[in-house]
Protein backbone atom coordinates (compact mmCIF):
# COMPACT_ATOMS: atom_id res chain seq x y z
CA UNK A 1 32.20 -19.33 -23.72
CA UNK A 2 28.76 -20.49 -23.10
CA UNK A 3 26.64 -18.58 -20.72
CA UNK A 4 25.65 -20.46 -17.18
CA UNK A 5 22.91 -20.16 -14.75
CA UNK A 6 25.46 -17.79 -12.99
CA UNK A 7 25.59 -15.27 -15.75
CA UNK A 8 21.80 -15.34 -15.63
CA UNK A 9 21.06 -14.57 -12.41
CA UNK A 10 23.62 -12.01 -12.41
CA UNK A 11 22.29 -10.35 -15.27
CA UNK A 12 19.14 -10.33 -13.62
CA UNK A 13 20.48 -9.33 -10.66
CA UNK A 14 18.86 -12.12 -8.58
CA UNK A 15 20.01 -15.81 -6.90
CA UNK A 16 21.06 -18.76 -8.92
CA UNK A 17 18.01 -20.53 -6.91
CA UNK A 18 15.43 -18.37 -8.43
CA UNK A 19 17.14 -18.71 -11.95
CA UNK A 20 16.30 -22.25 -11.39
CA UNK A 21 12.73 -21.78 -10.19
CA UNK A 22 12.26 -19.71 -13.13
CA UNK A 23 13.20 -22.13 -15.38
CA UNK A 24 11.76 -25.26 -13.84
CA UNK A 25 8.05 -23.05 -13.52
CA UNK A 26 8.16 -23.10 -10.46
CA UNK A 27 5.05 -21.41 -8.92
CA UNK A 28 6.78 -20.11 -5.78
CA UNK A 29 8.38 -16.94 -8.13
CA UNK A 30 7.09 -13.44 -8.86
CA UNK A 31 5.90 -12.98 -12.35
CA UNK A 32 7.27 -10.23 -13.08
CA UNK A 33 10.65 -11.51 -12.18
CA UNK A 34 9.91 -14.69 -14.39
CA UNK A 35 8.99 -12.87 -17.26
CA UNK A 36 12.29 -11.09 -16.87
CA UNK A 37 14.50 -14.21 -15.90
CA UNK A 38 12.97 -15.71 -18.97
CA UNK A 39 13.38 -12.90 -21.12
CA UNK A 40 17.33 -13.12 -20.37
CA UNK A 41 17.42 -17.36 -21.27
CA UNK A 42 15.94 -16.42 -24.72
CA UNK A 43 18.40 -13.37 -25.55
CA UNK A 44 21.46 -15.62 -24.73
CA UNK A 45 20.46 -18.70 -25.83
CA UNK A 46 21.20 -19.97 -22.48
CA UNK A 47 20.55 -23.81 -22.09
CA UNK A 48 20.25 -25.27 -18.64
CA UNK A 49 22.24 -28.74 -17.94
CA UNK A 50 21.29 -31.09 -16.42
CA UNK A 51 22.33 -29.93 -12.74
CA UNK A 52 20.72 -26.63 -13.15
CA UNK A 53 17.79 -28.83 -13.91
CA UNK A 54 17.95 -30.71 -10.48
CA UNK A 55 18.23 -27.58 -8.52
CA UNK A 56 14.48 -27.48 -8.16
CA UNK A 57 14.48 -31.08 -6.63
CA UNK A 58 17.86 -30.72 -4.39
CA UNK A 59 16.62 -27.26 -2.81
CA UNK A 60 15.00 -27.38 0.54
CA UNK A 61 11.96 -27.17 1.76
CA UNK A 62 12.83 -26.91 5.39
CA UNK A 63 11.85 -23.84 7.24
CA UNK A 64 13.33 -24.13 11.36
CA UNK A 65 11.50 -22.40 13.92
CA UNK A 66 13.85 -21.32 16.87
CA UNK A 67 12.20 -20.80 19.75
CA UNK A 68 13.48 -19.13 23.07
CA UNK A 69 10.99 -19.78 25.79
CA UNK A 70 8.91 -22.42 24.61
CA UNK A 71 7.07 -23.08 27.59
CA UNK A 72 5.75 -19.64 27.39
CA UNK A 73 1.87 -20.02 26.69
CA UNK A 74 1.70 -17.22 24.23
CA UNK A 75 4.47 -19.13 21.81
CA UNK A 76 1.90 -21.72 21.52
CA UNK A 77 -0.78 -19.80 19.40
CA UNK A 78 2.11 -18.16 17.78
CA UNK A 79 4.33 -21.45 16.65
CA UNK A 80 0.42 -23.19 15.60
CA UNK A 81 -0.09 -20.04 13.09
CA UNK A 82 3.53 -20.15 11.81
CA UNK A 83 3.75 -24.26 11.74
CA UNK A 84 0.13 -24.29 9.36
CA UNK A 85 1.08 -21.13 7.12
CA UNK A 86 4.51 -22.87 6.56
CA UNK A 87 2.88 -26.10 5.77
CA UNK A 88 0.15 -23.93 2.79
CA UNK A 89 3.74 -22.76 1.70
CA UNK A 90 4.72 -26.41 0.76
CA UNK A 91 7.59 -26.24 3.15
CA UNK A 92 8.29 -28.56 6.32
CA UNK A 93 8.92 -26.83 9.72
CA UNK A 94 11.95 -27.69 11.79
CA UNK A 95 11.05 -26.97 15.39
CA UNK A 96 14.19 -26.03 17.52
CA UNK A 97 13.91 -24.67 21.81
CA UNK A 98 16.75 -22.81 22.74
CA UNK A 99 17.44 -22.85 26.44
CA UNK A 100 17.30 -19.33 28.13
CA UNK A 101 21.21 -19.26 28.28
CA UNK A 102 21.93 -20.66 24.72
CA UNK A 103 22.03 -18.42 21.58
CA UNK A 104 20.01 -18.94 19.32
CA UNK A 105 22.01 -17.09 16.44
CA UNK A 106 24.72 -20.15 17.41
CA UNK A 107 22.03 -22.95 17.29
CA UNK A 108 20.60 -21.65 14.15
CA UNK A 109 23.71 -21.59 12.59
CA UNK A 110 24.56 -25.60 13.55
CA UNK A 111 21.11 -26.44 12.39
CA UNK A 112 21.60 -24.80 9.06
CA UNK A 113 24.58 -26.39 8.55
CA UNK A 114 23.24 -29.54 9.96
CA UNK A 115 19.83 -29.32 7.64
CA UNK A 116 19.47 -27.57 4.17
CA UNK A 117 17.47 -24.29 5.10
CA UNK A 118 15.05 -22.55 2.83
CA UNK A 119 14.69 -19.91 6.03
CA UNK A 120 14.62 -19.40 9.87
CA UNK A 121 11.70 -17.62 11.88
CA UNK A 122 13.50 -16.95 15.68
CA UNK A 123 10.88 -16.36 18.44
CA UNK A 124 11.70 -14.86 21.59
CA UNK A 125 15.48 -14.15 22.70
CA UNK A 126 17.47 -11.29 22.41
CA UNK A 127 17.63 -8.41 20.17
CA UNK A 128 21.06 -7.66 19.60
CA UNK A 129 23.61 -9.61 17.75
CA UNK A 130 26.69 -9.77 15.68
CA UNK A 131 26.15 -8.88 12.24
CA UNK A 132 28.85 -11.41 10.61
CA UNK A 133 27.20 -14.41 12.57
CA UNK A 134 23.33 -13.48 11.06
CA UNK A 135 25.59 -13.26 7.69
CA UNK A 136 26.63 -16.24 7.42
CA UNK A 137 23.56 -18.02 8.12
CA UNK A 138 23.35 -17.76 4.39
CA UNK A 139 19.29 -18.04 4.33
CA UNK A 140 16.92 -15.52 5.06
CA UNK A 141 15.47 -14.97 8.54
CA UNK A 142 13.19 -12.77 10.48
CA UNK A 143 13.10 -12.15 13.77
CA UNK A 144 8.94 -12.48 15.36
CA UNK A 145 8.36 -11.20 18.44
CA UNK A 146 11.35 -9.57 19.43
CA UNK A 147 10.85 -5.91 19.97
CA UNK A 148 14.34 -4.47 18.48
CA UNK A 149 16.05 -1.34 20.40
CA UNK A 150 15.39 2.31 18.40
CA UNK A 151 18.60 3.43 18.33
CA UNK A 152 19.66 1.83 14.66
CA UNK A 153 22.73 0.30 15.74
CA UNK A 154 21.50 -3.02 15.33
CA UNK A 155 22.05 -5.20 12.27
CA UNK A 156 18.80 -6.80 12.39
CA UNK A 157 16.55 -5.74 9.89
CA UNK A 158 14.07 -8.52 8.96
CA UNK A 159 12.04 -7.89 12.39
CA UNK A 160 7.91 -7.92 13.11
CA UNK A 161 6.81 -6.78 16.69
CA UNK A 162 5.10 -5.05 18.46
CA UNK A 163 6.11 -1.54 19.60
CA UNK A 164 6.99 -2.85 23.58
CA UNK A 165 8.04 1.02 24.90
CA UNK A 166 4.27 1.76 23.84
CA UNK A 167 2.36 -1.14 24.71
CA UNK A 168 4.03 -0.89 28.37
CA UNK A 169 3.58 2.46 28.61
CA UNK A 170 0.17 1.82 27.88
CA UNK A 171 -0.34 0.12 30.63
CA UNK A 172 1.36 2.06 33.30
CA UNK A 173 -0.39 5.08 32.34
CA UNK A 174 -3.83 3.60 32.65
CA UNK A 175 -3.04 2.55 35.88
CA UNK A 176 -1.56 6.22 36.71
CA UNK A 177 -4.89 7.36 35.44
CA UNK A 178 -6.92 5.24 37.07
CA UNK A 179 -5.34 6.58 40.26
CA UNK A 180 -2.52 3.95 41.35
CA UNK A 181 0.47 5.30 42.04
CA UNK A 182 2.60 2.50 43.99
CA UNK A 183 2.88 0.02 41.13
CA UNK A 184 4.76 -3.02 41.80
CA UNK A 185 6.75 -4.61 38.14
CA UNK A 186 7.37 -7.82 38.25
CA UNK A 187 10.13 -7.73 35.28
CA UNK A 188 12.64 -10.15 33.27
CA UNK A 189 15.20 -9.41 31.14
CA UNK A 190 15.71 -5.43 31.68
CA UNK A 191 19.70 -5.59 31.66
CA UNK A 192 19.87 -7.55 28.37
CA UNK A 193 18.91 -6.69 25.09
CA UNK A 194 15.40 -8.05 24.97
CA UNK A 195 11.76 -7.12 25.03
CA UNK A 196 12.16 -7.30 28.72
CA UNK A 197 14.29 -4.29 28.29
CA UNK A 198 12.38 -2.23 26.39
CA UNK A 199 8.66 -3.27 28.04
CA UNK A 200 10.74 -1.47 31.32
CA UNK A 201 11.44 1.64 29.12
CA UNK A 202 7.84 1.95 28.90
CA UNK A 203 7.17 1.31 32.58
CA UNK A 204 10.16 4.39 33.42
CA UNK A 205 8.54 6.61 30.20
CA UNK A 206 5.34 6.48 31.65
CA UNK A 207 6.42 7.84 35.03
CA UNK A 208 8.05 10.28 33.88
CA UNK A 209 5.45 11.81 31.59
CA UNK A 210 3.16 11.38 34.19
CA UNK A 211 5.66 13.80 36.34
CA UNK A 212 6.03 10.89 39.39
CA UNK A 213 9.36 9.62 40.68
CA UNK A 214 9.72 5.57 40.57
CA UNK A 215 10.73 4.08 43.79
CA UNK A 216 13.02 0.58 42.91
CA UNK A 217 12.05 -0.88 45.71
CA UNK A 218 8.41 -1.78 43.25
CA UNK A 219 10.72 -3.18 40.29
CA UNK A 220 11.26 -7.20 40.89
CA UNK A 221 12.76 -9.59 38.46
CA UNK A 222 11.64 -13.16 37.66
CA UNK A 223 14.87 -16.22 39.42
CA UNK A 224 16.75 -17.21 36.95
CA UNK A 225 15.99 -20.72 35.39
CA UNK A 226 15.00 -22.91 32.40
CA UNK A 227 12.13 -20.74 31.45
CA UNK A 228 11.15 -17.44 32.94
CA UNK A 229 7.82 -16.74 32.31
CA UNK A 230 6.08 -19.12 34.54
CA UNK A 231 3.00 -18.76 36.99
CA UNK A 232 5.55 -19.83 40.22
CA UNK A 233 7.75 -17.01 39.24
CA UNK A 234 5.07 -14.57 39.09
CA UNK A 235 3.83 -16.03 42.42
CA UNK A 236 7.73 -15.70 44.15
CA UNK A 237 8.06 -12.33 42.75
CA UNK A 238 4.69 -11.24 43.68
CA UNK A 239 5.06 -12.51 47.75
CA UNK A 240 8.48 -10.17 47.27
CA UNK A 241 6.96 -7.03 46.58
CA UNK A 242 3.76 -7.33 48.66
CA UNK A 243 6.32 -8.11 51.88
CA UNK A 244 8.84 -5.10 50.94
CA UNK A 245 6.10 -2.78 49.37
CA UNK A 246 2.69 -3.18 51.73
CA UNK A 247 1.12 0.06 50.64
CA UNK A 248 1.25 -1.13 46.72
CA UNK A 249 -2.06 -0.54 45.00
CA UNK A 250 -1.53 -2.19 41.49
CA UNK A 251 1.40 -4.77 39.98
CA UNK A 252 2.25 -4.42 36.68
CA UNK A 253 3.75 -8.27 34.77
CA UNK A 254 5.76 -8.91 31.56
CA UNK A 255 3.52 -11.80 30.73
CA UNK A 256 -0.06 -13.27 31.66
CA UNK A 257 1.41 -16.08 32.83
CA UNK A 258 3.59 -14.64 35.97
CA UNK A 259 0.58 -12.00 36.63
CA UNK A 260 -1.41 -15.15 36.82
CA UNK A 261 1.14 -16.42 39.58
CA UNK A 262 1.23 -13.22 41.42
CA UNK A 263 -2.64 -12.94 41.42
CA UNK A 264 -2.76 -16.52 43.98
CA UNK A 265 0.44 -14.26 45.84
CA UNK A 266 -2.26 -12.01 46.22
CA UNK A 267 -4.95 -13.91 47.53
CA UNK A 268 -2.81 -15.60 49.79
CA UNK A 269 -1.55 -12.55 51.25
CA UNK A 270 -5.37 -11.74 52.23
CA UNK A 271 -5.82 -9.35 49.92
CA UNK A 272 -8.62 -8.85 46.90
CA UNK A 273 -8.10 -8.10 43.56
CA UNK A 274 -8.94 -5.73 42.11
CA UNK A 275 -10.41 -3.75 45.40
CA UNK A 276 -6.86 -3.82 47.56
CA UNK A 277 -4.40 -4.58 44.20
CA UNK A 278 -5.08 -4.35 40.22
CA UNK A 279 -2.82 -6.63 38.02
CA UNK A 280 -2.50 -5.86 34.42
CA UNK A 281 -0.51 -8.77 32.37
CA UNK A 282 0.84 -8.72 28.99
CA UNK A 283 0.38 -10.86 25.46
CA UNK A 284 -3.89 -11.66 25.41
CA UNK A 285 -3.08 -15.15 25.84
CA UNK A 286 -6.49 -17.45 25.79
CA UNK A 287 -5.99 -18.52 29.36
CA UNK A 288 -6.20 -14.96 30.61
CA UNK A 289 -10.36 -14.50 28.96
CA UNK A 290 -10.95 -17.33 31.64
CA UNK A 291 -8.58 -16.82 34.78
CA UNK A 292 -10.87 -15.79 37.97
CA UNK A 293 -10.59 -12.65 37.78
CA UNK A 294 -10.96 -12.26 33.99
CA UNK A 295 -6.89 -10.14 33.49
CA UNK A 296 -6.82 -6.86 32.00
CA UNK A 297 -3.86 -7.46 29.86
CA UNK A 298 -2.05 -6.16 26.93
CA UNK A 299 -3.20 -7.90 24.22
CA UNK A 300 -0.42 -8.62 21.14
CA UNK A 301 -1.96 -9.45 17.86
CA UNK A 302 -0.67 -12.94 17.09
CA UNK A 303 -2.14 -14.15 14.04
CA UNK A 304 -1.18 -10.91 12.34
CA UNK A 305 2.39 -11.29 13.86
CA UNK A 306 2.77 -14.21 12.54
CA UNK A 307 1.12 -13.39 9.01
CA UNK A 308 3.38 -10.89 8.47
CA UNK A 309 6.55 -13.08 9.42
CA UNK A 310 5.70 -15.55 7.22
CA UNK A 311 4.87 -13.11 4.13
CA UNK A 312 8.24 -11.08 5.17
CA UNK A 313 10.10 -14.12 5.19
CA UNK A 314 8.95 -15.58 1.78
CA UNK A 315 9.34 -12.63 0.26
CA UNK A 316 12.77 -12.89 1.10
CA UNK A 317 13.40 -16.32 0.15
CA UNK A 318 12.00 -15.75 -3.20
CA UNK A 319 13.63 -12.26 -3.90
CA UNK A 320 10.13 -10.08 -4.32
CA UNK A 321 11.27 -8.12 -0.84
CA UNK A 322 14.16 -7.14 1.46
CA UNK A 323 13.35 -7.70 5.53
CA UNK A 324 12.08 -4.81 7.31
CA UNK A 325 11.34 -3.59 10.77
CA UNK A 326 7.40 -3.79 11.31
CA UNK A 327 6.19 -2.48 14.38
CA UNK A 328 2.42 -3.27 15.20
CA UNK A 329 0.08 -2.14 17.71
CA UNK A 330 -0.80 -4.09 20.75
CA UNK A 331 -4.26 -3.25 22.66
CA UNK A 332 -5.16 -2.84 26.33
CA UNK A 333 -7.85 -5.16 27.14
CA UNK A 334 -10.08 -4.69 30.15
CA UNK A 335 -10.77 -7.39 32.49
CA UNK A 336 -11.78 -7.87 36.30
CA UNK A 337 -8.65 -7.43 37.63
CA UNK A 338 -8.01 -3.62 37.58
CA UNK A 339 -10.04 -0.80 39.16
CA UNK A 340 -9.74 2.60 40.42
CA UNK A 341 -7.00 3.37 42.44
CA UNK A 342 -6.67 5.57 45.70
CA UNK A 343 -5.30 8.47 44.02
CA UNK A 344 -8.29 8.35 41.87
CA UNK A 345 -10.49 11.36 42.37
């Protein structure tokens, strides 16, 4: 019985796909796993037909891009990075927005059976799903963005973040050492599996290690809507806690954009920041270096985010490495819009 591409790539212990790259020279293929591929053809005496031939030309070049919160000013940086490395990669992007209550697992999966998929980048969403649906999207995908939960119960793998317990606890305990105590969160997301979540792990962590009790009556979360993260949210949430909470000294937000919002709530309250209340935002998005005052924000590092994403997921797609969990470091950067608190001695 003659020997097919299917024998080869089992052999080799690869896909039939990167049989075919192999033997078409295609340039998107380790060499080492060439050489080997190759080394396999000549032993057997394998001859590709025809089909195996036209696998180069019928595979896809299609990578979609799933985003979850798309009007969310940090995604834009983010999906420009990912949309002009995918393009140097010879591959087309397929830009999808998934509404806040839509999955995105489920729309991935219609797409991919909608439109040949080399791969799928998800941004933003949740961080837990079912392991048979990410299965059978039968492509590889990583997940950018989305911190995923410590506890190793999860069946996402392919995964580049940054560490959101840390990077929110970062900013909580500057503000704790900078002598705020009363420190208002304006919050989305912390009773579903999602950065949200974990970003409020970091607020409660840093409390506690600090030794002070947390008073709920400083945690608000964003209405919910279309999209979230948005500057009249912030604002909203912001007039909340300065009416329930008067003595507050500092508000912590989940994204530049709603501690943007809350820092007009401010103002219109007649109150200064930062002398009466520091804000502190999250993600370093370009807006914030301008914003009057200049935010002190947690800055995440986007075009490595997305560098690694797109070298994770390629390696993937042509079998030189299996997804992994990549936590990266955000930074606190120091604008006008925090200062020493009354507890500050």
């Amino acid at each position: 019985m003659a020997t097919t591409i299917k024998d080869i790539a089992m052999m080799c212990g690869v896909g039939v796909s990167t049989v075919s790259r192999a033997i078409n020279g295609h340039p998107d293929i380790n060499p080492a796993t060439r050489e080997k591929i190759m080394k396999v053809v000549e032993e057997t005496g394998f001859v590709p037909n025809a089909s195996a031939r036209s696998l180069k030309q019928s595979e896809s070049n299609n990578v979609a891009l799933i985003v979850k919160g798309i009007a969310n000013p940090f995604f834009t940086r983010m999906i420009h990075v990912l949309e002009d490395s995918i393009e140097k990669k010879g591959c087309a992007t397929i830009l999808r927005h998934v509404a806040s209550d839509q999955d995105e697992v489920h729309i991935a999966a219609g797409l991919a059976a909608e439109r040949k998929l080399k791969g799928i980048i998800f941004l933003g969403g949740n961080f837990t799903h079912d392991g048979m649906q990410l299965k059978n999207l039968g492509v590889p995908y990583v997940f950018s963005t989305i911190g995923m939960d410590s506890d190793g119960k999860d069946p996402v793998i392919a995964n580049v973040s940054v560490d959101d317990v840390e990077a929110a606890k970062m900013a909580i305990s500057y503000l704790i050492e900078s002598g705020h105590r009363r420190i208002g969160l304006i919050a989305e997301g912390i009773d579903v599996p999602s950065v949200g979540q974990l970003r409020y792990r970091g607020y409660c962590e840093a409390f506690k290690e600090h030794g002070l009790e947390i008073d709920h009556r400083l945690i608000t979360q964003v209405s919910d809507g279309e999209e979230h993260y948005t500057m009249e949210n912030g604002y909203k949430a912001a007039k909340i806690l300065l009416r329930t909470v008067p003595d507050l000294s500092a508000i912590f937000c989940f994204s530049d954009v709603l501690a943007m919002g809350a820092c007009r709530a401010i103002t219109d309250h007649g109150k200064k920041i930062p002398e009466d209340v520091s804000v502190v935002g999250f993600d370093g998005i370009e807006d914030a270096k301008y914003f009057i005052p200049r935010l002190t924000t947690i800055r995440q590092p986007v075009d490595e985010i997305a560098r690694e994403t797109i070298d994770m997921l390629f390696g993937m797609i042509e079998g030189k490495t299996p997804g992994r969990r990549v936590l990266m470091q955000a930074q606190l950067v120091l604008g006008e819009s925090t200062a020493n608190g009354p507890f500050r001695h």
